[in-house]
N, C-alpha and C. Protein backbone atom coordinates (compact mmCIF):
# COMPACT_ATOMS: atom_id res chain seq x y z
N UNK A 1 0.83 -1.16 0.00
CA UNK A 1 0.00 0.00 0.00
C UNK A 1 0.88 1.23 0.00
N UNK A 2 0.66 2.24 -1.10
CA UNK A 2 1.87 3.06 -1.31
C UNK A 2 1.07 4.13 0.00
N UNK A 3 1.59 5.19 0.56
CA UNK A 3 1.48 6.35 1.04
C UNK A 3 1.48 7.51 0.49
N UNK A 4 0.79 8.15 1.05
CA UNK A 4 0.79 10.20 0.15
C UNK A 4 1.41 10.96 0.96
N UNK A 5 2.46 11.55 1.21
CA UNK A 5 2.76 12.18 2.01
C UNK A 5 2.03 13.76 2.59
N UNK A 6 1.95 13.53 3.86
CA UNK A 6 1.34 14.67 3.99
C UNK A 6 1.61 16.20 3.18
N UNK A 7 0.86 17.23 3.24
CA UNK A 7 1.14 18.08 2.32
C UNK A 7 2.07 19.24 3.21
N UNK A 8 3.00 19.47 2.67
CA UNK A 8 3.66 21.01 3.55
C UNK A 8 3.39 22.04 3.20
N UNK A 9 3.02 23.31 4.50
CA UNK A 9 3.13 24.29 4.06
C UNK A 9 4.13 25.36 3.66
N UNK A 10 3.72 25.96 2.65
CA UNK A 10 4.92 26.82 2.58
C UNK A 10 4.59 27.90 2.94
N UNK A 11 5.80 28.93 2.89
CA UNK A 11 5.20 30.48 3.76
C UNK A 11 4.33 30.49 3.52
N UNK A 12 3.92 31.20 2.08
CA UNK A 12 2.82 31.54 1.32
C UNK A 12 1.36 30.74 2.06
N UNK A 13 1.44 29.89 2.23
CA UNK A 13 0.07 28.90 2.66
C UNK A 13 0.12 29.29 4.43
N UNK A 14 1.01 29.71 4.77
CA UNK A 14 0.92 29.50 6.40
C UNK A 14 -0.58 30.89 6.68
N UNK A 15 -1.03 30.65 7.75
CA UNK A 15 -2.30 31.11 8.06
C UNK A 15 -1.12 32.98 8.52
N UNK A 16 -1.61 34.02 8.23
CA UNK A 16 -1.54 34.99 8.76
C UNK A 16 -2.47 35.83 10.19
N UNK A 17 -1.40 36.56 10.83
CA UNK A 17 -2.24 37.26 11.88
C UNK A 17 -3.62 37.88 11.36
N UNK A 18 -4.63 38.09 11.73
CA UNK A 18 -5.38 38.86 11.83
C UNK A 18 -5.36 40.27 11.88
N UNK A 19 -5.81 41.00 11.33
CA UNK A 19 -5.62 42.64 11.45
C UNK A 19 -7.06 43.13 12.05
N UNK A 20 -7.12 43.32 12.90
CA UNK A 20 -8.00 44.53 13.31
C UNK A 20 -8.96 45.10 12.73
N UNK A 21 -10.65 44.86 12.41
CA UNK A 21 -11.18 45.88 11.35
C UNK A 21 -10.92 47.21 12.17
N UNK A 22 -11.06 47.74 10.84
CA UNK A 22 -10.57 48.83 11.28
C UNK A 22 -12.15 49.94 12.26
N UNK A 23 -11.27 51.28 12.90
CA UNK A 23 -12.78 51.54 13.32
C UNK A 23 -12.79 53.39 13.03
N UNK A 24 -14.53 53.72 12.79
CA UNK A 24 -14.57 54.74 12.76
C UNK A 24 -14.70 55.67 13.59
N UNK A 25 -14.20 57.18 13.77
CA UNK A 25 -14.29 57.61 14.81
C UNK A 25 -15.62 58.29 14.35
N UNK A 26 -15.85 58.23 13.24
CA UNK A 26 -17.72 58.88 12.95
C UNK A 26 -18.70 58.50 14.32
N UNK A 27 -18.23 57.41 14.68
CA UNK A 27 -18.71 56.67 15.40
C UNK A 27 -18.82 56.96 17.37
N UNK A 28 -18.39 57.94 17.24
CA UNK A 28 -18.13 58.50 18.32
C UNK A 28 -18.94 59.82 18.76
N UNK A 29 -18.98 60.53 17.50
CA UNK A 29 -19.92 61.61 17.50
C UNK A 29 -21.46 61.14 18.33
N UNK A 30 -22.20 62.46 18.78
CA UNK A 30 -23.25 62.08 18.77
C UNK A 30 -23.91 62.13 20.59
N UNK A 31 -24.91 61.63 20.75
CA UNK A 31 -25.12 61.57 22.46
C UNK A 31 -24.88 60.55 23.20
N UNK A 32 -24.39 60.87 24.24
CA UNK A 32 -24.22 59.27 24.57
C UNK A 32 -24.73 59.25 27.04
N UNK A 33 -25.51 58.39 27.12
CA UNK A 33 -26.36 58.36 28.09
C UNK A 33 -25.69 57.32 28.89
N UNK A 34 -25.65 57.77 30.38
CA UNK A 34 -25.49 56.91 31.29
C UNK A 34 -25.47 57.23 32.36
N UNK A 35 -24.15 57.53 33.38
CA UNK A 35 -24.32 57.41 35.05
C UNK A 35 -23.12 58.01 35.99
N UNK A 36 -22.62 58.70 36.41
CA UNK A 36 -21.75 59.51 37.02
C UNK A 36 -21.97 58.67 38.29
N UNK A 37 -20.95 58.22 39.05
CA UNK A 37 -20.83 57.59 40.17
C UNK A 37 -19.74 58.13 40.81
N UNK A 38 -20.48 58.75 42.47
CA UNK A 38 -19.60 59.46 43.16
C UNK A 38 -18.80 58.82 44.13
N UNK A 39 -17.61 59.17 44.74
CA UNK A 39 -16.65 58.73 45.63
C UNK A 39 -17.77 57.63 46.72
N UNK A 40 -18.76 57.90 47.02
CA UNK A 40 -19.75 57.62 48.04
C UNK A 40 -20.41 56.34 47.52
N UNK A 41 -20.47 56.04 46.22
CA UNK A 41 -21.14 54.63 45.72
C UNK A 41 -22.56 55.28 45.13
N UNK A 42 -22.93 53.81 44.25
CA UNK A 42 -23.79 53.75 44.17
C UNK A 42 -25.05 54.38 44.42
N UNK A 43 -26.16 54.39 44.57
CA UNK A 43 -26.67 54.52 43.02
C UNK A 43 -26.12 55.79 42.21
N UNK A 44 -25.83 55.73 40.50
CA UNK A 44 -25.33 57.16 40.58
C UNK A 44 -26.63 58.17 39.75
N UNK A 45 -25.98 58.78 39.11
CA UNK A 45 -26.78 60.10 38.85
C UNK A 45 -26.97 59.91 37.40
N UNK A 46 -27.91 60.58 37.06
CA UNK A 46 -27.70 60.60 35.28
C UNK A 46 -26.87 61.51 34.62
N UNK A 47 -26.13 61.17 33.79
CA UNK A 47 -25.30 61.93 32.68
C UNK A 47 -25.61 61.75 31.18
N UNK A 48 -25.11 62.69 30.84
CA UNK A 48 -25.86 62.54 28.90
C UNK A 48 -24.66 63.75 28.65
N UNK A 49 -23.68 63.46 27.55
CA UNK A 49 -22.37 63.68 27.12
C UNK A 49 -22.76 63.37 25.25
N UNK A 50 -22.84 65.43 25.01
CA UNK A 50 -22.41 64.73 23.38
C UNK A 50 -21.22 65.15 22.69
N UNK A 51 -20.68 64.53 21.99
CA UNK A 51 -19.17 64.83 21.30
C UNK A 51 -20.01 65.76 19.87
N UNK A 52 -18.98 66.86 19.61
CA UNK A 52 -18.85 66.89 18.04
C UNK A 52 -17.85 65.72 17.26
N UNK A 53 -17.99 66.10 16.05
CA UNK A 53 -17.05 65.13 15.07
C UNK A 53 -16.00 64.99 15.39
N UNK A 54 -14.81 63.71 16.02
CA UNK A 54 -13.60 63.50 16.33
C UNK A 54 -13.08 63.48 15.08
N UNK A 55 -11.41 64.10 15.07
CA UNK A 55 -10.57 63.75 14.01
C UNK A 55 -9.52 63.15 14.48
N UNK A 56 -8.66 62.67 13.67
CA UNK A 56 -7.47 62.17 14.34
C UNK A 56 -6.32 63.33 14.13
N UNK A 57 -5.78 63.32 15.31
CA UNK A 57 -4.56 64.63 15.98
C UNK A 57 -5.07 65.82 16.30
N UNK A 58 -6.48 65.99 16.56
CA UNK A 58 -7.00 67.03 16.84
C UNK A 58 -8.18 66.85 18.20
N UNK A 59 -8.20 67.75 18.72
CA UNK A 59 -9.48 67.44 20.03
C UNK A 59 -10.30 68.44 19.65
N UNK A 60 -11.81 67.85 20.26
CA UNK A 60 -13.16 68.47 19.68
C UNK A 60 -13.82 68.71 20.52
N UNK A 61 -14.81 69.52 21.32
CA UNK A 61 -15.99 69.52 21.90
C UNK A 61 -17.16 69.05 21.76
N UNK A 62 -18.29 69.41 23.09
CA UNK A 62 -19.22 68.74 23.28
C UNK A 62 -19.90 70.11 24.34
N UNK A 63 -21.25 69.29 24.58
CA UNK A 63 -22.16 69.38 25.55
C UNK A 63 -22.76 67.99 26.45
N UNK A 64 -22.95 68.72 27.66
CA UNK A 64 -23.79 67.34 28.17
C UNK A 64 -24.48 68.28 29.14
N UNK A 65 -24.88 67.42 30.37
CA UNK A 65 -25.83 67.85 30.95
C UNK A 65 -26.14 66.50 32.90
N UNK A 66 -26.19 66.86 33.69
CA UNK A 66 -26.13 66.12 34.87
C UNK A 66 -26.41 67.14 35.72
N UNK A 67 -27.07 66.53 37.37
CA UNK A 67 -27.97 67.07 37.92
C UNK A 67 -27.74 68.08 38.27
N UNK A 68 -26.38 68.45 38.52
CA UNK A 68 -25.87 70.01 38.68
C UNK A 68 -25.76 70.74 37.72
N UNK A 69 -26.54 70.55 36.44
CA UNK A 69 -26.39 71.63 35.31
C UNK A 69 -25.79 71.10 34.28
N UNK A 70 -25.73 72.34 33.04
CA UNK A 70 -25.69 71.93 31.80
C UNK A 70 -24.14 72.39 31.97
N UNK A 71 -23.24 71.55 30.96
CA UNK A 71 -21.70 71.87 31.14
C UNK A 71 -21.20 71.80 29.51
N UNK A 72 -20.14 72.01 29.81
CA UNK A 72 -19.23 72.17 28.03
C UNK A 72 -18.22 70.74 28.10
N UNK A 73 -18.70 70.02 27.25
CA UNK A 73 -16.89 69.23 27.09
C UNK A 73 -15.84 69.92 26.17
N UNK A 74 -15.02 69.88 26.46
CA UNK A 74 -13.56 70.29 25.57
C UNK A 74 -12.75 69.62 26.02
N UNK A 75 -11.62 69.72 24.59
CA UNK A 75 -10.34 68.92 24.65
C UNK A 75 -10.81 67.62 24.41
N UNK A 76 -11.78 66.88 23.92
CA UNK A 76 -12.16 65.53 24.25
C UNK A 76 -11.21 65.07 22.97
N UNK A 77 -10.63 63.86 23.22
CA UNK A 77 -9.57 63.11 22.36
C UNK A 77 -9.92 61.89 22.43
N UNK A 78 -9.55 61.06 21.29
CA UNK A 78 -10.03 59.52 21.33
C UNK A 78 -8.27 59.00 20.87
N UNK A 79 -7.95 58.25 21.62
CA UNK A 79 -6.45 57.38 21.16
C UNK A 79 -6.60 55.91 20.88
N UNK A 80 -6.35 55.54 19.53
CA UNK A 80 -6.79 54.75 19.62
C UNK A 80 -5.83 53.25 20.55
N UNK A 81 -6.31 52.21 20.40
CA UNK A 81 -5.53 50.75 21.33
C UNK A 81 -6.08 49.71 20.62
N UNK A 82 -4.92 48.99 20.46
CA UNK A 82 -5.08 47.78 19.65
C UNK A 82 -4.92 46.28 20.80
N UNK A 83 -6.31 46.34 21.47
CA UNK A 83 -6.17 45.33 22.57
C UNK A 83 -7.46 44.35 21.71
N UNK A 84 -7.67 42.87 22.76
CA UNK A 84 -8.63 42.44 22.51
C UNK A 84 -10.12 42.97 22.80
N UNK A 85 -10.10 43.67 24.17
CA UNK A 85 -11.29 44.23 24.44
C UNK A 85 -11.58 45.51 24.48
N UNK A 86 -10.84 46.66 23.51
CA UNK A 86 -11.10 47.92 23.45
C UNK A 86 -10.44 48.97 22.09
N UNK A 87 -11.38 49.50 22.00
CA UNK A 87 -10.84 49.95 20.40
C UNK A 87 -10.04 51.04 20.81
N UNK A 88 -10.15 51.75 21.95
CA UNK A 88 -9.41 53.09 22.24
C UNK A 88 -9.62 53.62 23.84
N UNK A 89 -9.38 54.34 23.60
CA UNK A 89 -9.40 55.69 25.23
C UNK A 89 -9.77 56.87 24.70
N UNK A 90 -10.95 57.47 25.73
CA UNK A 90 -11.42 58.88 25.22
C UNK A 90 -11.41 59.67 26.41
N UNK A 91 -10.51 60.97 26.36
CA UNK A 91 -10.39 61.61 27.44
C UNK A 91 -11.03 62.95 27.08
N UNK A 92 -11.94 63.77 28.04
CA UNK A 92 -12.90 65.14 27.91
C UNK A 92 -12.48 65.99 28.94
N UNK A 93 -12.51 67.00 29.10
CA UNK A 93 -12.77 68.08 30.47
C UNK A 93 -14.08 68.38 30.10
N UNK A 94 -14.53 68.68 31.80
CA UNK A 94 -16.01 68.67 31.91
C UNK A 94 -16.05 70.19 32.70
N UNK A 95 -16.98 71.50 32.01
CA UNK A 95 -16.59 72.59 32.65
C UNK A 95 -18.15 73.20 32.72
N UNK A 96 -18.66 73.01 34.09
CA UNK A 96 -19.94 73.69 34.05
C UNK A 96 -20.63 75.16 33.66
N UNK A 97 -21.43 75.34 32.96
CA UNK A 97 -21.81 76.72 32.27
C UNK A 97 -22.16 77.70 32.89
N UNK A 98 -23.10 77.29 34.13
CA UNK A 98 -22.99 78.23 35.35
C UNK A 98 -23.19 78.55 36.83
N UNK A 99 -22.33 77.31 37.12
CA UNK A 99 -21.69 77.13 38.47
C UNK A 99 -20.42 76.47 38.31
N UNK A 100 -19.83 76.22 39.64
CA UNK A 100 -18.67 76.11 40.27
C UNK A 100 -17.51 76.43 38.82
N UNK A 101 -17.78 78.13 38.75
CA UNK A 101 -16.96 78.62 37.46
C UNK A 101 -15.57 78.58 37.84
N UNK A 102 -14.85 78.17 37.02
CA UNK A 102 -13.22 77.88 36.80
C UNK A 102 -12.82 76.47 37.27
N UNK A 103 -14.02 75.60 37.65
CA UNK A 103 -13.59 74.43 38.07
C UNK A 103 -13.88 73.35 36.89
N UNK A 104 -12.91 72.87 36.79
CA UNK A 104 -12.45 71.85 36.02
C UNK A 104 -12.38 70.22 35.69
N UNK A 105 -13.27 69.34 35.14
CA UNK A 105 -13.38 68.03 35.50
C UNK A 105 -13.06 67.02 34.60
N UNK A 106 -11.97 66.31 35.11
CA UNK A 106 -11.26 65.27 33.93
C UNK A 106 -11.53 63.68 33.96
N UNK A 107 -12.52 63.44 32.78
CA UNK A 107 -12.66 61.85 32.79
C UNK A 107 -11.67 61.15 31.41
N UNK A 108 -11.35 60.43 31.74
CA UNK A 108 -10.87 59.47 30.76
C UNK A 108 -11.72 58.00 30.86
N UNK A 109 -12.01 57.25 29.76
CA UNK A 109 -12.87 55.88 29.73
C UNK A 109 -11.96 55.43 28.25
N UNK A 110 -12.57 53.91 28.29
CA UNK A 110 -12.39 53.29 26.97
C UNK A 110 -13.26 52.70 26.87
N UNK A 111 -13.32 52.95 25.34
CA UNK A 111 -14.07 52.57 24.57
C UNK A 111 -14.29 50.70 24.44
N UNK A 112 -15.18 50.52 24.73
CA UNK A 112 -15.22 48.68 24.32
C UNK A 112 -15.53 48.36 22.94
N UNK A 113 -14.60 47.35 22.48
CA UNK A 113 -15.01 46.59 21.55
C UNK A 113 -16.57 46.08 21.23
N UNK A 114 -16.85 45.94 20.33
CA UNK A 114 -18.70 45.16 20.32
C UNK A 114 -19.50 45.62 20.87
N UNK A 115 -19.27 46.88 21.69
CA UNK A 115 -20.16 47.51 22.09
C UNK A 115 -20.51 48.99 22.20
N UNK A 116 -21.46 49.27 22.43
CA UNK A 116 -21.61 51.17 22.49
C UNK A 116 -21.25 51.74 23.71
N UNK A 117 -20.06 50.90 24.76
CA UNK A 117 -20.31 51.47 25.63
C UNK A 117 -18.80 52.36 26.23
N UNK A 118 -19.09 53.24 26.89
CA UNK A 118 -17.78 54.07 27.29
C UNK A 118 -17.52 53.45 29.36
N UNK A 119 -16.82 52.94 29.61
CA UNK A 119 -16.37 53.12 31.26
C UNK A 119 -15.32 53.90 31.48
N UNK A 120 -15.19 54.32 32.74
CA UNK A 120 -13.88 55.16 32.87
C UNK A 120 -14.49 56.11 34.25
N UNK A 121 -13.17 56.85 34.58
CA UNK A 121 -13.31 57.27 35.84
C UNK A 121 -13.38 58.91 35.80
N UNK A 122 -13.66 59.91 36.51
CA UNK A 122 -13.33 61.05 36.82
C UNK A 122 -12.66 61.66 37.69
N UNK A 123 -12.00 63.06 37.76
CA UNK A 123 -11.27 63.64 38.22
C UNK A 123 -11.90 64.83 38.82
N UNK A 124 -11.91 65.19 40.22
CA UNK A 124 -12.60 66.70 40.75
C UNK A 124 -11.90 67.81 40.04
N UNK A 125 -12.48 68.62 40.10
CA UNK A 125 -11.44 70.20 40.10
C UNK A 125 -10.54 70.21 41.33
N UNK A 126 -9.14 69.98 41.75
CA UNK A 126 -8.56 70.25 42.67
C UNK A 126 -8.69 71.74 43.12
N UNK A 127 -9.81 72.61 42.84
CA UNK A 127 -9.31 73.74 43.16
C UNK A 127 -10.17 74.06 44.48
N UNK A 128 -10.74 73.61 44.82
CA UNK A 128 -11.71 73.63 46.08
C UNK A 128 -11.10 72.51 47.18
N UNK A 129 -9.59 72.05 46.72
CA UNK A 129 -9.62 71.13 47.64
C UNK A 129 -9.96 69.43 47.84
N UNK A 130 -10.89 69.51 46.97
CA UNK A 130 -11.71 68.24 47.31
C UNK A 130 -10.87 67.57 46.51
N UNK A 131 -10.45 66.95 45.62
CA UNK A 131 -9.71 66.12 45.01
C UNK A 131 -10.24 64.56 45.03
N UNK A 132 -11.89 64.43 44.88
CA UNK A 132 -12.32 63.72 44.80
C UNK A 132 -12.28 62.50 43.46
N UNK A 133 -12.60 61.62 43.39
CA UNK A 133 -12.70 60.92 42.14
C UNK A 133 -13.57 59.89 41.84
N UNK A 134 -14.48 59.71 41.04
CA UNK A 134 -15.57 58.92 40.82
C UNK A 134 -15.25 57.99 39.53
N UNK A 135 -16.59 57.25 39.20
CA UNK A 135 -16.44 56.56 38.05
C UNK A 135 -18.03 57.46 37.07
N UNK A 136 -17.97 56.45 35.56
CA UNK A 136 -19.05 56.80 34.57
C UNK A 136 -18.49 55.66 34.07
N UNK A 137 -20.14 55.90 33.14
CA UNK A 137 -20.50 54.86 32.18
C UNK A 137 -21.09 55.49 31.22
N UNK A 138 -21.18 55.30 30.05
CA UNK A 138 -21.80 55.74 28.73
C UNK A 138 -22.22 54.84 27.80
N UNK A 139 -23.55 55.01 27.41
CA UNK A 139 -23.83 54.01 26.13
C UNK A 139 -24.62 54.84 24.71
N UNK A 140 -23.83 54.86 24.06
CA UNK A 140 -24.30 55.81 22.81
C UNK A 140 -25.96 55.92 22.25
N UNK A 141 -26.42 56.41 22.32
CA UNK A 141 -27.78 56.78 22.22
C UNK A 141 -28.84 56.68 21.16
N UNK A 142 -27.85 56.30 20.08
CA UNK A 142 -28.29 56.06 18.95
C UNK A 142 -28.51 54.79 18.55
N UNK A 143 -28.65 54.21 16.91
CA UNK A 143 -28.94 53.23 17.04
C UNK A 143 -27.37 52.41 16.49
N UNK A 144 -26.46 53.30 16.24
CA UNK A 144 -25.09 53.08 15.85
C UNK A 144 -24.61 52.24 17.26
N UNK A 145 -23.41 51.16 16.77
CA UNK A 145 -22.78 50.78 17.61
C UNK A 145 -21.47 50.93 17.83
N UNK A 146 -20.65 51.04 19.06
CA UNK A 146 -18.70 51.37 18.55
C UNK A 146 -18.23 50.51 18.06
N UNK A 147 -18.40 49.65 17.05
CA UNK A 147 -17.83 48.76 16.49
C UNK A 147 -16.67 48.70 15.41
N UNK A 148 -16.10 48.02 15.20
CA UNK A 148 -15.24 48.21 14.08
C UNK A 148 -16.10 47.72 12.62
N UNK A 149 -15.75 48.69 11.98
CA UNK A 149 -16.74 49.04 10.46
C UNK A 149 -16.00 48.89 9.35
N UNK A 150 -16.12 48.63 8.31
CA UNK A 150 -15.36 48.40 7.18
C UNK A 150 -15.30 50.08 6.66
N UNK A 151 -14.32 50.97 7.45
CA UNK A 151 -13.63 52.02 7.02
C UNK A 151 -12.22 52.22 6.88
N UNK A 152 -11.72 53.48 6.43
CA UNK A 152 -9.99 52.86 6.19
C UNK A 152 -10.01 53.18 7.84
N UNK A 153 -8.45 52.31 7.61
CA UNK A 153 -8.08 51.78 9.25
C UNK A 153 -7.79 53.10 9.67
N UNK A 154 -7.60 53.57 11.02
CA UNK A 154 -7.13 54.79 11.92
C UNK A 154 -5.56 54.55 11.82
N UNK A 155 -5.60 55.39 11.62
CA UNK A 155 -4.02 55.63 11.54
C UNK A 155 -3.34 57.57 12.37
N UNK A 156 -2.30 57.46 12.48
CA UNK A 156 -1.59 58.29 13.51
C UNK A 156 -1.29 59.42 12.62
């Protein structure tokens, strides 16, 4: 009984890494709803955070809105990360329109893979002292998801 020898691969045939679809930051724009959680726990508060259009190497503003008033985002930046469970990091200052004027509030979150959703923590205005720090959550409001989309890839 003759034999076939198994078949070899050559480079060419060997299986390649996977690349990343790529993702849009279109995708980022827009309102996005969830929950401000203070140093104190649970339950938290409502928040609603909208971005203008992100570009890449540039930071953009927003509006949102939580129980102490309507506020401005600026500086908000998206970087992107090439992990399994997150397409990026999006960092905002949060500056209320009219109260606690000159005080200053810094969240950073990332973005999840497969989903619309933002986690991440906040920063007080150190200028009162308090130097408190909480968490948030965000889930985009629309019917868009943060997913990776067949757009050209993000690049630096």
């Amino acid at each position: 009984m003759k034999t076939t020898p198994e078949p070899v691969e050559t480079p060419q045939q060997q299986s390649q890494p996977t690349t990343p679809a790529p993702f849009s930051l279109s995708l980022l724009q827009g309102t996005w709803s969830g929950e401000l959680i203070y140093p104190s726990g649970p339950p938290g508060v409502a928040l609603s955070v909208s971005f203008e259009p992100f570009e890449v190497g540039r930071t953009t503003n927003g509006r949102g809105l939580d129980r102490n008033g309507e506020f401005n985002t600026q500086s908000a930046q998206f970087t992107h990360l090439s992990t399994i469970d997150y397409v990026g990091m999006i960092t905002f200052l949060q500056i209320y329109r009219s109260q606690f004027v000159g005080q200053v509030w810094f969240f950073v979150g990332t973005v999840r893979k497969a989903t619309n959703r933002i986690f991440g923590e906040w920063y007080d205005s150190p200028q009162d002292g308090r130097q408190r720090t909480g968490a948030f959550n965000l889930e985009h409001s629309g019917s868009r998801s943060v997913q990776c989309v067949n757009s050209p890839p993000y690049t630096d």
